[in-house]
Structure formats: structure tokens, C-alpha cells
C-alpha atoms as a PDB file:
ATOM      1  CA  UNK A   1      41.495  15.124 -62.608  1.00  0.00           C
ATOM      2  CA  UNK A   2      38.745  16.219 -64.304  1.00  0.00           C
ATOM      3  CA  UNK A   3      36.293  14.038 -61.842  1.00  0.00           C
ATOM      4  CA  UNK A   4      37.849  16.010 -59.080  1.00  0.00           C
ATOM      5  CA  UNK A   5      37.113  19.650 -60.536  1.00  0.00           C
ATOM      6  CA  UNK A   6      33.799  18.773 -61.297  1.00  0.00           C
ATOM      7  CA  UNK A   7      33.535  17.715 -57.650  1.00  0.00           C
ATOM      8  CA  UNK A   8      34.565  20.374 -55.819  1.00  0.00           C
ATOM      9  CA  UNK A   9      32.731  22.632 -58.014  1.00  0.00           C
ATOM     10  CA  UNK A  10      29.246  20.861 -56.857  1.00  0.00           C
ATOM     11  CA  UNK A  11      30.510  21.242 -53.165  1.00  0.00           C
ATOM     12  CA  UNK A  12      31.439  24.828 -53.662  1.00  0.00           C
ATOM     13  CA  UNK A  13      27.809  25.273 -55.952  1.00  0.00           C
ATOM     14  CA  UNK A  14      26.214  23.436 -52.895  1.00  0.00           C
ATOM     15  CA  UNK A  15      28.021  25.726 -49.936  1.00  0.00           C
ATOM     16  CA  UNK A  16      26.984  28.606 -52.073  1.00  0.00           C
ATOM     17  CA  UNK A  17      23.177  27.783 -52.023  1.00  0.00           C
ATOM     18  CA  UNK A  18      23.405  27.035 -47.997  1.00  0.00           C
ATOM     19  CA  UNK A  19      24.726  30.756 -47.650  1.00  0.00           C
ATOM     20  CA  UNK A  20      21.861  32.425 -49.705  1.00  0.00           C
ATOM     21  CA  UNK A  21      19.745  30.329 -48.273  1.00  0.00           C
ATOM     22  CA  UNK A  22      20.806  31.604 -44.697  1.00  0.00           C
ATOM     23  CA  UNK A  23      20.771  35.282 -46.100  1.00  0.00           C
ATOM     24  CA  UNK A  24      17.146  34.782 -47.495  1.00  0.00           C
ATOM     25  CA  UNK A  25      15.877  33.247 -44.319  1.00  0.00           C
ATOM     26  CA  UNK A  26      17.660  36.035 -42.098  1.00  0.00           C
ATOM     27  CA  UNK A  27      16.080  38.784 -44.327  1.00  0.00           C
ATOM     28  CA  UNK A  28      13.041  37.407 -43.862  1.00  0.00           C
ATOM     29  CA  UNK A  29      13.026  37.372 -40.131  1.00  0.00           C
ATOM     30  CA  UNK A  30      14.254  40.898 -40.066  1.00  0.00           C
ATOM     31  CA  UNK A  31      11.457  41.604 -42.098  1.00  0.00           C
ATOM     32  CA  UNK A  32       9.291  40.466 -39.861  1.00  0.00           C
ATOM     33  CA  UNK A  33      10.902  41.800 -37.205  1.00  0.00           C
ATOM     34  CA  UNK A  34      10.320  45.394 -38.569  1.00  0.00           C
ATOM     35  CA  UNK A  35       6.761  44.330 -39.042  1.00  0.00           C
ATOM     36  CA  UNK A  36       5.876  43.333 -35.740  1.00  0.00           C
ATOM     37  CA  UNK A  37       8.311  46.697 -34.606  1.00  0.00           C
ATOM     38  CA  UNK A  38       5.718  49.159 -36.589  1.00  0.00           C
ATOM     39  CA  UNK A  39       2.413  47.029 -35.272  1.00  0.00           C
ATOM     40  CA  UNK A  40       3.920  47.712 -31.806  1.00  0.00           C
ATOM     41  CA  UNK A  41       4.639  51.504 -32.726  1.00  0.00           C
ATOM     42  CA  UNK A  42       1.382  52.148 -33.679  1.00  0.00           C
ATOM     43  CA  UNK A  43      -0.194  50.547 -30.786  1.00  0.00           C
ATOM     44  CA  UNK A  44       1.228  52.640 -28.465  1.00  0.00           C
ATOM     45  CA  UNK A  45       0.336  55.963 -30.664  1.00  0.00           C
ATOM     46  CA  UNK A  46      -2.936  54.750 -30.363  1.00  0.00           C
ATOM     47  CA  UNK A  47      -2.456  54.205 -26.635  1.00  0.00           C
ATOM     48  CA  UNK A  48      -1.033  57.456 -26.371  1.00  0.00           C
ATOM     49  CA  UNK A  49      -3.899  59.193 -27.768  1.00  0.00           C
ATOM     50  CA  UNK A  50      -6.375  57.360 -25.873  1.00  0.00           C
ATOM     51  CA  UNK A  51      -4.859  58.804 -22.939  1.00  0.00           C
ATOM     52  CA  UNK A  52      -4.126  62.456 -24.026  1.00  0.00           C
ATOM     53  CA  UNK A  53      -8.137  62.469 -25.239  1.00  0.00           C
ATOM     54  CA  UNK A  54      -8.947  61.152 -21.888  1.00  0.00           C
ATOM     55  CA  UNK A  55      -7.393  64.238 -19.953  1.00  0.00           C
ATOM     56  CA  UNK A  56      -8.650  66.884 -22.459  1.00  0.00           C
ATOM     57  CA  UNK A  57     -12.312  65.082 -22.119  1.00  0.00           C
ATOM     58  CA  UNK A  58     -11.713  65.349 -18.052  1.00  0.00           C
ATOM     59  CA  UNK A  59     -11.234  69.192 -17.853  1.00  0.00           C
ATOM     60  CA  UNK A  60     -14.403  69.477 -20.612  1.00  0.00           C
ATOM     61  CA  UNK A  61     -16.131  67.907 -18.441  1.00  0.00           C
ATOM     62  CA  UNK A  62     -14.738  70.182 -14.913  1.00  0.00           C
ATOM     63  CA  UNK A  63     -15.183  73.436 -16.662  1.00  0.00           C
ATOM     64  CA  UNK A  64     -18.959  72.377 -18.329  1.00  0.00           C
ATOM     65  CA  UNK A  65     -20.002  70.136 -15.507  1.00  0.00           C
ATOM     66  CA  UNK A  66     -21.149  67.303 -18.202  1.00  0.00           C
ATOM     67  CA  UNK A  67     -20.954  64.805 -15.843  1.00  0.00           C
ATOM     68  CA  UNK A  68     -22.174  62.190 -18.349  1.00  0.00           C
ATOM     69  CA  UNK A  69     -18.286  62.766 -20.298  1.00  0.00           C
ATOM     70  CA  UNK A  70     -16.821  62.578 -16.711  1.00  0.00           C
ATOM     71  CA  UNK A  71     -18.248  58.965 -16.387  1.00  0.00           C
ATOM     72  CA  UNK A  72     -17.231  58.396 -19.864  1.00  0.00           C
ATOM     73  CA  UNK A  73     -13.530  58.916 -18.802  1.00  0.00           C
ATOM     74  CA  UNK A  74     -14.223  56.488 -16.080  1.00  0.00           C
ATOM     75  CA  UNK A  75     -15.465  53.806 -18.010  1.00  0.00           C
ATOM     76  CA  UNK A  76     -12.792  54.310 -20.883  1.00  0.00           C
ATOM     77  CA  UNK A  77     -10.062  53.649 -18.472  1.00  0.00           C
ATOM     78  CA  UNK A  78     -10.681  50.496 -18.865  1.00  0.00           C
ATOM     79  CA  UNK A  79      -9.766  50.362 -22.387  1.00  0.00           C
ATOM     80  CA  UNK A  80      -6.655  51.791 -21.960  1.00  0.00           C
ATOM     81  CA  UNK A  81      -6.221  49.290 -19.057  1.00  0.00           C
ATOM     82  CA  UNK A  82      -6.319  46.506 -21.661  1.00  0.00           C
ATOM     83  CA  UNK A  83      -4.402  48.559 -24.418  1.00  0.00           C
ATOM     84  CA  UNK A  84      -1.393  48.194 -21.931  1.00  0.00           C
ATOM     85  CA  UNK A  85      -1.947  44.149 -21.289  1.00  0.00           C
ATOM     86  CA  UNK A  86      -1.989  43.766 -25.345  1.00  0.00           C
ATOM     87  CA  UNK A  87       1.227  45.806 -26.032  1.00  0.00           C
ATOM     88  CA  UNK A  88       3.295  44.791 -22.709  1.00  0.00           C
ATOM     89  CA  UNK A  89       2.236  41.020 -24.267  1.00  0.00           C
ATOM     90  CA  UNK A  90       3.521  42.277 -28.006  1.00  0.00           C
ATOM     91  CA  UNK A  91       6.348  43.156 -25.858  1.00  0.00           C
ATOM     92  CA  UNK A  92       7.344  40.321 -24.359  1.00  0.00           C
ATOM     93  CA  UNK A  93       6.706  38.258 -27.203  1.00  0.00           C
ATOM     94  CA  UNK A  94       9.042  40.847 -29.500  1.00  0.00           C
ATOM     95  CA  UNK A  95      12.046  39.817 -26.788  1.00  0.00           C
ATOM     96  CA  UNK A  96      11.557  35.958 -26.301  1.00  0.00           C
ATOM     97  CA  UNK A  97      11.021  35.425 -30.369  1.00  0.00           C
ATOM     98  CA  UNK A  98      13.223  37.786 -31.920  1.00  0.00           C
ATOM     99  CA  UNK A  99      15.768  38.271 -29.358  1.00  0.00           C
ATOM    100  CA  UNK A 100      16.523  41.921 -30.230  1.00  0.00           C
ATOM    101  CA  UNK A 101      20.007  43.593 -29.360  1.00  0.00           C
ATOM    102  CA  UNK A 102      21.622  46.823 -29.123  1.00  0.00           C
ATOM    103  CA  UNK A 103      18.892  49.926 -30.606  1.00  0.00           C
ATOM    104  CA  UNK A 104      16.734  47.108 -31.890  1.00  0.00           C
ATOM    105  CA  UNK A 105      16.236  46.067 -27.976  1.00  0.00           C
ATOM    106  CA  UNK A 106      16.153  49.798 -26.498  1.00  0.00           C
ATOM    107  CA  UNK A 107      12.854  50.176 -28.822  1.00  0.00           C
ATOM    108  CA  UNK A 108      11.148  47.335 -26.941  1.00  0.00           C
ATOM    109  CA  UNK A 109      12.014  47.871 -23.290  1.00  0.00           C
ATOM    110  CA  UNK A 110      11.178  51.603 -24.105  1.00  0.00           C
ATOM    111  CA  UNK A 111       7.761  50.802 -25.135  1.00  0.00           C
ATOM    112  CA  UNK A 112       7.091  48.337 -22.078  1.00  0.00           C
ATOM    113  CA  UNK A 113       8.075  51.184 -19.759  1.00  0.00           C
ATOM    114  CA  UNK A 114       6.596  54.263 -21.910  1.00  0.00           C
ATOM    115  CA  UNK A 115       3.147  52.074 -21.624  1.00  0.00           C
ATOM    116  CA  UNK A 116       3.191  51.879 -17.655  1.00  0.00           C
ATOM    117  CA  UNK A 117       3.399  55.874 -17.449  1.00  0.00           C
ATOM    118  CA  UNK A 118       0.428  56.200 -20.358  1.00  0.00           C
ATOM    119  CA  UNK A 119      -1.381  54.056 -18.090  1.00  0.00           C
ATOM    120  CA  UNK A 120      -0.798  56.230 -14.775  1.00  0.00           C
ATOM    121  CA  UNK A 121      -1.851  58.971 -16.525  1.00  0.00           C
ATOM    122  CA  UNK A 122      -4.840  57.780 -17.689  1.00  0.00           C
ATOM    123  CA  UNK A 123      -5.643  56.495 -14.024  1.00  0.00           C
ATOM    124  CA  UNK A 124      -5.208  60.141 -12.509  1.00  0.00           C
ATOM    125  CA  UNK A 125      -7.898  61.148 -15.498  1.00  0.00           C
ATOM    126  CA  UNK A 126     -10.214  58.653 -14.238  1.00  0.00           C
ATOM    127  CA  UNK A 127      -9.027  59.689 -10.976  1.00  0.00           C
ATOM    128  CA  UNK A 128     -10.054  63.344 -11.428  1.00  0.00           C
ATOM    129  CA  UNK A 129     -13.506  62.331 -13.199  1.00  0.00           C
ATOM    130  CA  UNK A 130     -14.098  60.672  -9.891  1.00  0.00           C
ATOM    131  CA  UNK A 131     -13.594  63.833  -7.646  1.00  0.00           C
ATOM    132  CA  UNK A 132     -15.621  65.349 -10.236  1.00  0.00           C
ATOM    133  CA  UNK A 133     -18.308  63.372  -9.844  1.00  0.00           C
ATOM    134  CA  UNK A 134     -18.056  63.714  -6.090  1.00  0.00           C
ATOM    135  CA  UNK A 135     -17.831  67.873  -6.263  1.00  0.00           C
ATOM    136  CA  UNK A 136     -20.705  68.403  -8.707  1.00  0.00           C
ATOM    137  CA  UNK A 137     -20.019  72.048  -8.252  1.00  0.00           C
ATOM    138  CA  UNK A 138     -21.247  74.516 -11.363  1.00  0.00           C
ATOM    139  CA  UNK A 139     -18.663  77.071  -9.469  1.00  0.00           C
ATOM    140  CA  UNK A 140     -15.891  74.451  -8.425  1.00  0.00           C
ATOM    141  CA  UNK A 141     -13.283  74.968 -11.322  1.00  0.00           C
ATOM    142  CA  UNK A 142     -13.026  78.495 -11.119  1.00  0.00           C
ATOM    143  CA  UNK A 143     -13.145  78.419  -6.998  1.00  0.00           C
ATOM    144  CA  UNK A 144      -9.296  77.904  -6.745  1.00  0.00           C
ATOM    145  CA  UNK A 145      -7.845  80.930  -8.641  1.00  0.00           C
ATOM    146  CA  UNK A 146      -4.148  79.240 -10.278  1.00  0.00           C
ATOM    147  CA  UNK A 147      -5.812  75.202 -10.406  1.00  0.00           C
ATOM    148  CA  UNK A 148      -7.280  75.730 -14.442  1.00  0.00           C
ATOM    149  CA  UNK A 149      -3.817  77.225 -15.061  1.00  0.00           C
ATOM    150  CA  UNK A 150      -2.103  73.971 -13.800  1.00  0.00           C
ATOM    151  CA  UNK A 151      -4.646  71.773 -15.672  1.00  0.00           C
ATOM    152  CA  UNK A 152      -3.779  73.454 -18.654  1.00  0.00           C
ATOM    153  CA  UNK A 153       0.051  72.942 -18.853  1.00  0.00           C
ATOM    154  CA  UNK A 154      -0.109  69.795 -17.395  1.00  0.00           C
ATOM    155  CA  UNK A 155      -2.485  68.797 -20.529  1.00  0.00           C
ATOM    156  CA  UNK A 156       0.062  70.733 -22.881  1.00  0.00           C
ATOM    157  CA  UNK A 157       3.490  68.312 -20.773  1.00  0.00           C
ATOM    158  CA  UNK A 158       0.888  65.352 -21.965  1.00  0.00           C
ATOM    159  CA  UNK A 159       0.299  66.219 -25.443  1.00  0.00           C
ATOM    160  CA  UNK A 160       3.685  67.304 -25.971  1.00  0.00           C
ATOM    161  CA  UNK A 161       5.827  64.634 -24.424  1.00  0.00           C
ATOM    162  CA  UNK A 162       3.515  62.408 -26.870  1.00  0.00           C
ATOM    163  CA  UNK A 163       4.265  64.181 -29.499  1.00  0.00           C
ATOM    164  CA  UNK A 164       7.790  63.913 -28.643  1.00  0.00           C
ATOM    165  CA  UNK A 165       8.167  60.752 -27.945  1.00  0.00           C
ATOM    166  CA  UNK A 166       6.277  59.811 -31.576  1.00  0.00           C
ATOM    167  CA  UNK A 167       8.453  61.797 -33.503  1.00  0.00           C
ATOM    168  CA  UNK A 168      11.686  60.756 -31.446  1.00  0.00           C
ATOM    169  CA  UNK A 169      12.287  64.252 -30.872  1.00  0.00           C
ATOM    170  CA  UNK A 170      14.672  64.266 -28.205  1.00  0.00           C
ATOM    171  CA  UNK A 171      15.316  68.035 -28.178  1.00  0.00           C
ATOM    172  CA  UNK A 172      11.624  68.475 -27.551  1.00  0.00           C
ATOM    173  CA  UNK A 173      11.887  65.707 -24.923  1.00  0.00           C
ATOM    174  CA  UNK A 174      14.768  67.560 -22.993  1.00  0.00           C
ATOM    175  CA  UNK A 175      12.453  71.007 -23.069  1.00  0.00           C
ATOM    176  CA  UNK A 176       9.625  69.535 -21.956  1.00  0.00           C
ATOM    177  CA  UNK A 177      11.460  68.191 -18.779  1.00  0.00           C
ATOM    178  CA  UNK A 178      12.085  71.423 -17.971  1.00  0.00           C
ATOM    179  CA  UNK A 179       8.601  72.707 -18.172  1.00  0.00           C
ATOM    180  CA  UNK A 180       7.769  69.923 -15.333  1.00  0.00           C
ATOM    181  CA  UNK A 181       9.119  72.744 -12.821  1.00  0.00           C
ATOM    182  CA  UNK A 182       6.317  75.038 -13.669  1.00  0.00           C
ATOM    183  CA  UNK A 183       3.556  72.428 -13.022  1.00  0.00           C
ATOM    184  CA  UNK A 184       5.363  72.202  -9.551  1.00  0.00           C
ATOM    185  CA  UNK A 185       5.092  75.495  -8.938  1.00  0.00           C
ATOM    186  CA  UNK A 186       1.456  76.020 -10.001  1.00  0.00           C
ATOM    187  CA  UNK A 187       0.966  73.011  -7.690  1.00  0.00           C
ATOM    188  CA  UNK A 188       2.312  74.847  -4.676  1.00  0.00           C
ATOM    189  CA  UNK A 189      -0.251  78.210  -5.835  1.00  0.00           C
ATOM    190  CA  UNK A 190      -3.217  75.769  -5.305  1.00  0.00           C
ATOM    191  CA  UNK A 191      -2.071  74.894  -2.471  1.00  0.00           C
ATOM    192  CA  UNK A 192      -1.887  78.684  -1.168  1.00  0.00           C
ATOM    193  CA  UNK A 193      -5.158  78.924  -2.591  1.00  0.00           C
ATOM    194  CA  UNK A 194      -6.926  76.476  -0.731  1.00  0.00           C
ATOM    195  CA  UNK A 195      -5.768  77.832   2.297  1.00  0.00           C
ATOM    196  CA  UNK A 196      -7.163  80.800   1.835  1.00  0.00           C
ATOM    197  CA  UNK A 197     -10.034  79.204   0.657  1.00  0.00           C
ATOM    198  CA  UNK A 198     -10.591  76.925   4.045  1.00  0.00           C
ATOM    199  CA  UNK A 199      -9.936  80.170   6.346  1.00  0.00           C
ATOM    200  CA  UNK A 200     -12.421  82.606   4.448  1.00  0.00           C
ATOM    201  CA  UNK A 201     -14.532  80.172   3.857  1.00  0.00           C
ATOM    202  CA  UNK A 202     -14.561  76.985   6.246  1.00  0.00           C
ATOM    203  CA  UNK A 203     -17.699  75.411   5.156  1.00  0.00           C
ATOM    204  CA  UNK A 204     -16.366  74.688   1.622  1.00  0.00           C
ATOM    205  CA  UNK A 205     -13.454  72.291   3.328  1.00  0.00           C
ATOM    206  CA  UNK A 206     -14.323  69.302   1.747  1.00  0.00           C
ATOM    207  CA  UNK A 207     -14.647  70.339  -1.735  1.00  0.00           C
ATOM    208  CA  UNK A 208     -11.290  72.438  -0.974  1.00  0.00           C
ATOM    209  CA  UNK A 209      -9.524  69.493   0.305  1.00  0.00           C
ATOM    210  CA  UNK A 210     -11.015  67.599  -2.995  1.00  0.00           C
ATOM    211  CA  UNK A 211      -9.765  70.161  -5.805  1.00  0.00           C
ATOM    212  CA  UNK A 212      -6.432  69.730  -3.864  1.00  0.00           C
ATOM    213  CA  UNK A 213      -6.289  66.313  -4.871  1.00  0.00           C
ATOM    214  CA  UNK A 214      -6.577  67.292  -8.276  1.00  0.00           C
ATOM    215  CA  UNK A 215      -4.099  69.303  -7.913  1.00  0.00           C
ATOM    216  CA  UNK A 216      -2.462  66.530  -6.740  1.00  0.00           C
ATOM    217  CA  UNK A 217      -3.049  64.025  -9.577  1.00  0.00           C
ATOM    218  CA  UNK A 218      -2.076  66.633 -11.977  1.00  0.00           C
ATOM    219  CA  UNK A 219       1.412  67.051 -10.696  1.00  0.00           C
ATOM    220  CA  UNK A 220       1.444  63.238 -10.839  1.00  0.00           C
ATOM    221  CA  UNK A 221       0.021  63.376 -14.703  1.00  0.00           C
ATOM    222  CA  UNK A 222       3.386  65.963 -15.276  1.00  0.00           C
ATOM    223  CA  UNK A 223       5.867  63.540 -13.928  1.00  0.00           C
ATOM    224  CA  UNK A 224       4.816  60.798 -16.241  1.00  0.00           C
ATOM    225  CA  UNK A 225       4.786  63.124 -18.899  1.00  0.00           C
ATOM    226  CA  UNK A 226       8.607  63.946 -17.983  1.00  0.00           C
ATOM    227  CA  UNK A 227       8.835  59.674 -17.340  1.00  0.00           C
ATOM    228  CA  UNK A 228       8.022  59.448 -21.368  1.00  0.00           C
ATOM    229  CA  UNK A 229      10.306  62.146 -21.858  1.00  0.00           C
ATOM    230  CA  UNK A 230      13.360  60.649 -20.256  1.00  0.00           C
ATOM    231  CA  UNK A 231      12.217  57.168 -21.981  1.00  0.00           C
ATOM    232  CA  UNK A 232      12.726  59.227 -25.395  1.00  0.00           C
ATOM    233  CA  UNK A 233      15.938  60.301 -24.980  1.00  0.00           C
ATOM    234  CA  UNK A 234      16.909  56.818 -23.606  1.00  0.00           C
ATOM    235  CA  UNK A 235      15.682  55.169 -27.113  1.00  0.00           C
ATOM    236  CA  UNK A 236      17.267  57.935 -29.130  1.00  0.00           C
ATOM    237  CA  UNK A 237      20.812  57.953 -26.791  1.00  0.00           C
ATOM    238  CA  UNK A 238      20.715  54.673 -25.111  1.00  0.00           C
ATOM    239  CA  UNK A 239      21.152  56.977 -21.362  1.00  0.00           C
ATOM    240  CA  UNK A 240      18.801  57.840 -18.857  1.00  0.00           C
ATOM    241  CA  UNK A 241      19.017  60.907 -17.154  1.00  0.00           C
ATOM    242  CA  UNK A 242      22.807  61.452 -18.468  1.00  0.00           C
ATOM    243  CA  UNK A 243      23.819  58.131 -17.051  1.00  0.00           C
ATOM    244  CA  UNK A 244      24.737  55.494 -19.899  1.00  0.00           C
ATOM    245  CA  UNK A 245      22.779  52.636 -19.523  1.00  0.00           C
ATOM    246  CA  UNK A 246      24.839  49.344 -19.484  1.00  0.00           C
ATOM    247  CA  UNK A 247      23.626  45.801 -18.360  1.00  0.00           C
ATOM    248  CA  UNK A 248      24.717  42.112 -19.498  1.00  0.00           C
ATOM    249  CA  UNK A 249      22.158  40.218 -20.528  1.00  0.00           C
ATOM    250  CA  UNK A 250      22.265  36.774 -18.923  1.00  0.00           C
ATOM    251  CA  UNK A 251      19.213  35.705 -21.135  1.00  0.00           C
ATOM    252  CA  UNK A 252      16.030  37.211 -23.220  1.00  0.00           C
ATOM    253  CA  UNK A 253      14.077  36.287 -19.705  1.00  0.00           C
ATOM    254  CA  UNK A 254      16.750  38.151 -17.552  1.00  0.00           C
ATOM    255  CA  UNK A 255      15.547  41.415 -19.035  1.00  0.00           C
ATOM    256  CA  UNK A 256      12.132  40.816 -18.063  1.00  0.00           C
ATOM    257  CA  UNK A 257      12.749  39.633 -14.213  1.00  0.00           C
ATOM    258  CA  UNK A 258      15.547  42.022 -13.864  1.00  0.00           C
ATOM    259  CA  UNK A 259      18.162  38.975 -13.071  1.00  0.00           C
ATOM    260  CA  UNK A 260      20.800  40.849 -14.580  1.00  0.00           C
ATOM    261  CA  UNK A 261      24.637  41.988 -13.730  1.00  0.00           C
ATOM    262  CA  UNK A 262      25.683  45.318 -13.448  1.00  0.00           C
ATOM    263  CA  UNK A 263      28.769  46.135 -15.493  1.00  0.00           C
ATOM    264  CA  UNK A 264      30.321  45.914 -19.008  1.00  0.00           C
ATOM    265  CA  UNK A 265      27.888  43.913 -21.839  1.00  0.00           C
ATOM    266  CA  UNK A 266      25.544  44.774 -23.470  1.00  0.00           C
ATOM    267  CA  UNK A 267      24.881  48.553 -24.820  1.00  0.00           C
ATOM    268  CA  UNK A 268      21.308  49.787 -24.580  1.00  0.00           C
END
């Protein structure tokens, strides 16, 4: 009898070490789950600011025709080109190793969809530099009366749906989507303005037609400034403009090639 007792306490001794075990080893990866989450976070703040400096250094350049900074904005596109390879890779790795769910998983696809925007908008900066470059104008920024009016909110949507989206400040996401209707408006002044521009004075056409297309790219920059708004509030809320997000996973790899089913499953 006594045998036995002494028995089943080394198999209930033994079951016991298994289970910390298992606890210690999933602590661990969590650990480095929340690691590799706050590596990826601070990538894209660095991203972020790459971008919003990129903008700011685009308009310096307009307004003081430095023409050298304008070509610097070209060239540092690049960099944020490769800033959104490395995290869309940190990404994908995150998904396929760790297999996140639930908030853990909204965090991740947020950040692979918040980098394509920060991207865009640093292409439209390079974008501008290039018209820029091509207008070489001391008189150009001031030529079309509302377009430094529109440059400047669209740089305040950009530095504020950043700041937003760093913080997780969804009530200053949801305010800043509503400023996005004031950059469209400014964006149909320049357009008056050029008219009047190419009828008083039609030998400026082409360097109307070009600060147009800044114009242009800057209502582009605002709505991927309200793009990293909207991704906010879906990482904070787990919905997307007021729809509830809901998709069954069929694997890790189904999120990324969007071979998914619609209906109940998982909750973003």
C-alpha cells in the first residue's frame, strides 16, 4: 500500500513539473512575443517620422527654393522605401512564428497596412520635390493664392494622424477624419485659382498646370493621413469605418493572400 502512495505521488510530482514546464515555456514565448511587438512599434514610429520630416523638408524647400533639400527628399525616399520592406518582413514573420489572435493579431495587420499609406505619402513628397525641381520658380509658391494654405493642413492631417495613431488615440483619430473635408475644399480653391491664373495669364500654363498637381498630391497625402486614421480606430475597436470586422482564418498564410471566408470566426 505504501509502494502504491509513493507511486502515484512521483506521477502526480512528475505531471506537476510537465505543467510548469509548459507555463515557463509559454511565458517565455509571450515574452518574446511582446519583444518583437515593441521592435515592430518602434519601427514604424521611426517610419512615421521619416515621412512626416520628408513633407515638412518639401514645403522648406517650395517656399525657400533650396533645391539642394528638394533633391534630398528625393533621394530619402528611398529609405523609407526600404523601411517598409523591413517592417512588412517583421510583419510577416510576427504572423507565421507567433501566430497571433484576437487584439494581439489586429496590431500586426494594422502595422502592415498603416506602412503602405506612410509609404504613399512619402512618394507624393518625393513627388512634389520633383515638380519642384521642374518649376524652379522664386515666385511659384505664392503664385496660387489658397495652395500654401492646403500644404499647411495637409502637413498638420500628417503630423497629427501620426501622432494619433502612436498614442492610440482614437478620439484624435475620429477628428482628424473630419478635418480631411477641409483639405478637399482647399483643393477645389486651387483649382479656381489656376483658372484664373491660365486666363489672366496664359503664358504661365505649364507651371499652373504643375502647382495643380501638387495640389493634387496633397489631397492624396490627406487621404492617407485619414487611411492611418481609420487603421487606428480599427486596432483600438477591431471596426473599420463603423463596420465590425469579422473573418475566419483558414490559416496564418490565409491572412496574408486574402484566402479567407466571410462570416462568423475570428474577431479582429
Amino acid at each position: 500500500m505504501i509502494a502504491q502512495d509513493c507511486h502515484c505521488r512521483d506521477s502526480c510530482n512528475a505531471g506537476l513539473w510537465v505543467c510548469i514546464e509548459r507555463k515557463e515555456s509559454q511565458m517565455s514565448v509571450r515574452v518574446t512575443y511582446e519583444h518583437e511587438l515593441g521592435e515592430l512599434k518602434q519601427d514604424l514610429k521611426e517610419m512615421a517620422h521619416m515621412v512626416e520630416s520628408a513633407i515638412e523638408q518639401t514645403f522648406t524647400a517650395f517656399e525657400d527654393h533650396d533645391y539642394m533639400m528638394a533633391e534630398d527628399v528625393i533621394k530619402g525616399d528611398r529609405t523609407v522605401n526600404d523601411m517598409e520592406r523591413a517592417i512588412e518582413s517583421r510583419c510577416l514573420s510576427l504572423i507565421l512564428r507567433q501566430q497571433p489572435v484576437a487584439s494581439d493579431l489586429r496590431q500586426v495587420s494594422t502595422a502592415l497596412k498603416v506602412v503602405t499609406d506612410l509609404e504613399r505619402i512619402g512618394d507624393h513628397a518625393s513627388d512634389i520635390a520633383e515638380l519642384i525641381l521642374r518649376i524652379k520658380s522664386e515666385h511659384a509658391y505664392h503664385i496660387v493664392k489658397h495652395l500654401p494654405v492646403m500644404a499647411a493642413s495637409a502637413q498638420k492631417m500628417v503630423h497629427d494622424a501620426i501622432e494619433a495613431f502612436i498614442a492610440q488615440d482614437l478620439e484624435s483619430a475620429l477628428e482628424i477624419i473630419d478635418r480631411d473635408d477641409e483639405v478637399d475644399m482647399l483643393f477645389n480653391q486651387v483649382k479656381t485659382d489656376v483658372i484664373e491664373l491660365l486666363k489672366s495669364a496664359p503664358g504661365q500654363a505649364d507651371q499652373g498646370i504643375d502647382l495643380l498637381m501638387v495640389a493634387k498630391y496633397l489631397e492624396r497625402i490627406g487621404d492617407h493621413a485619414v487611411n492611418v486614421c481609420e487603421w487606428t480606430q480599427f486596432s483600438k475597436t477591431g471596426t473599420l469605418k463603423n463596420v465590425r470586422i469579422m473573418q475566419w482564418i483558414k490559416t496564418p498564410l490565409a491572412l496574408l493572400t486574402h484566402d479567407v471566408w466571410e462570416g462568423p470566426g475570428v474577431f479582429f
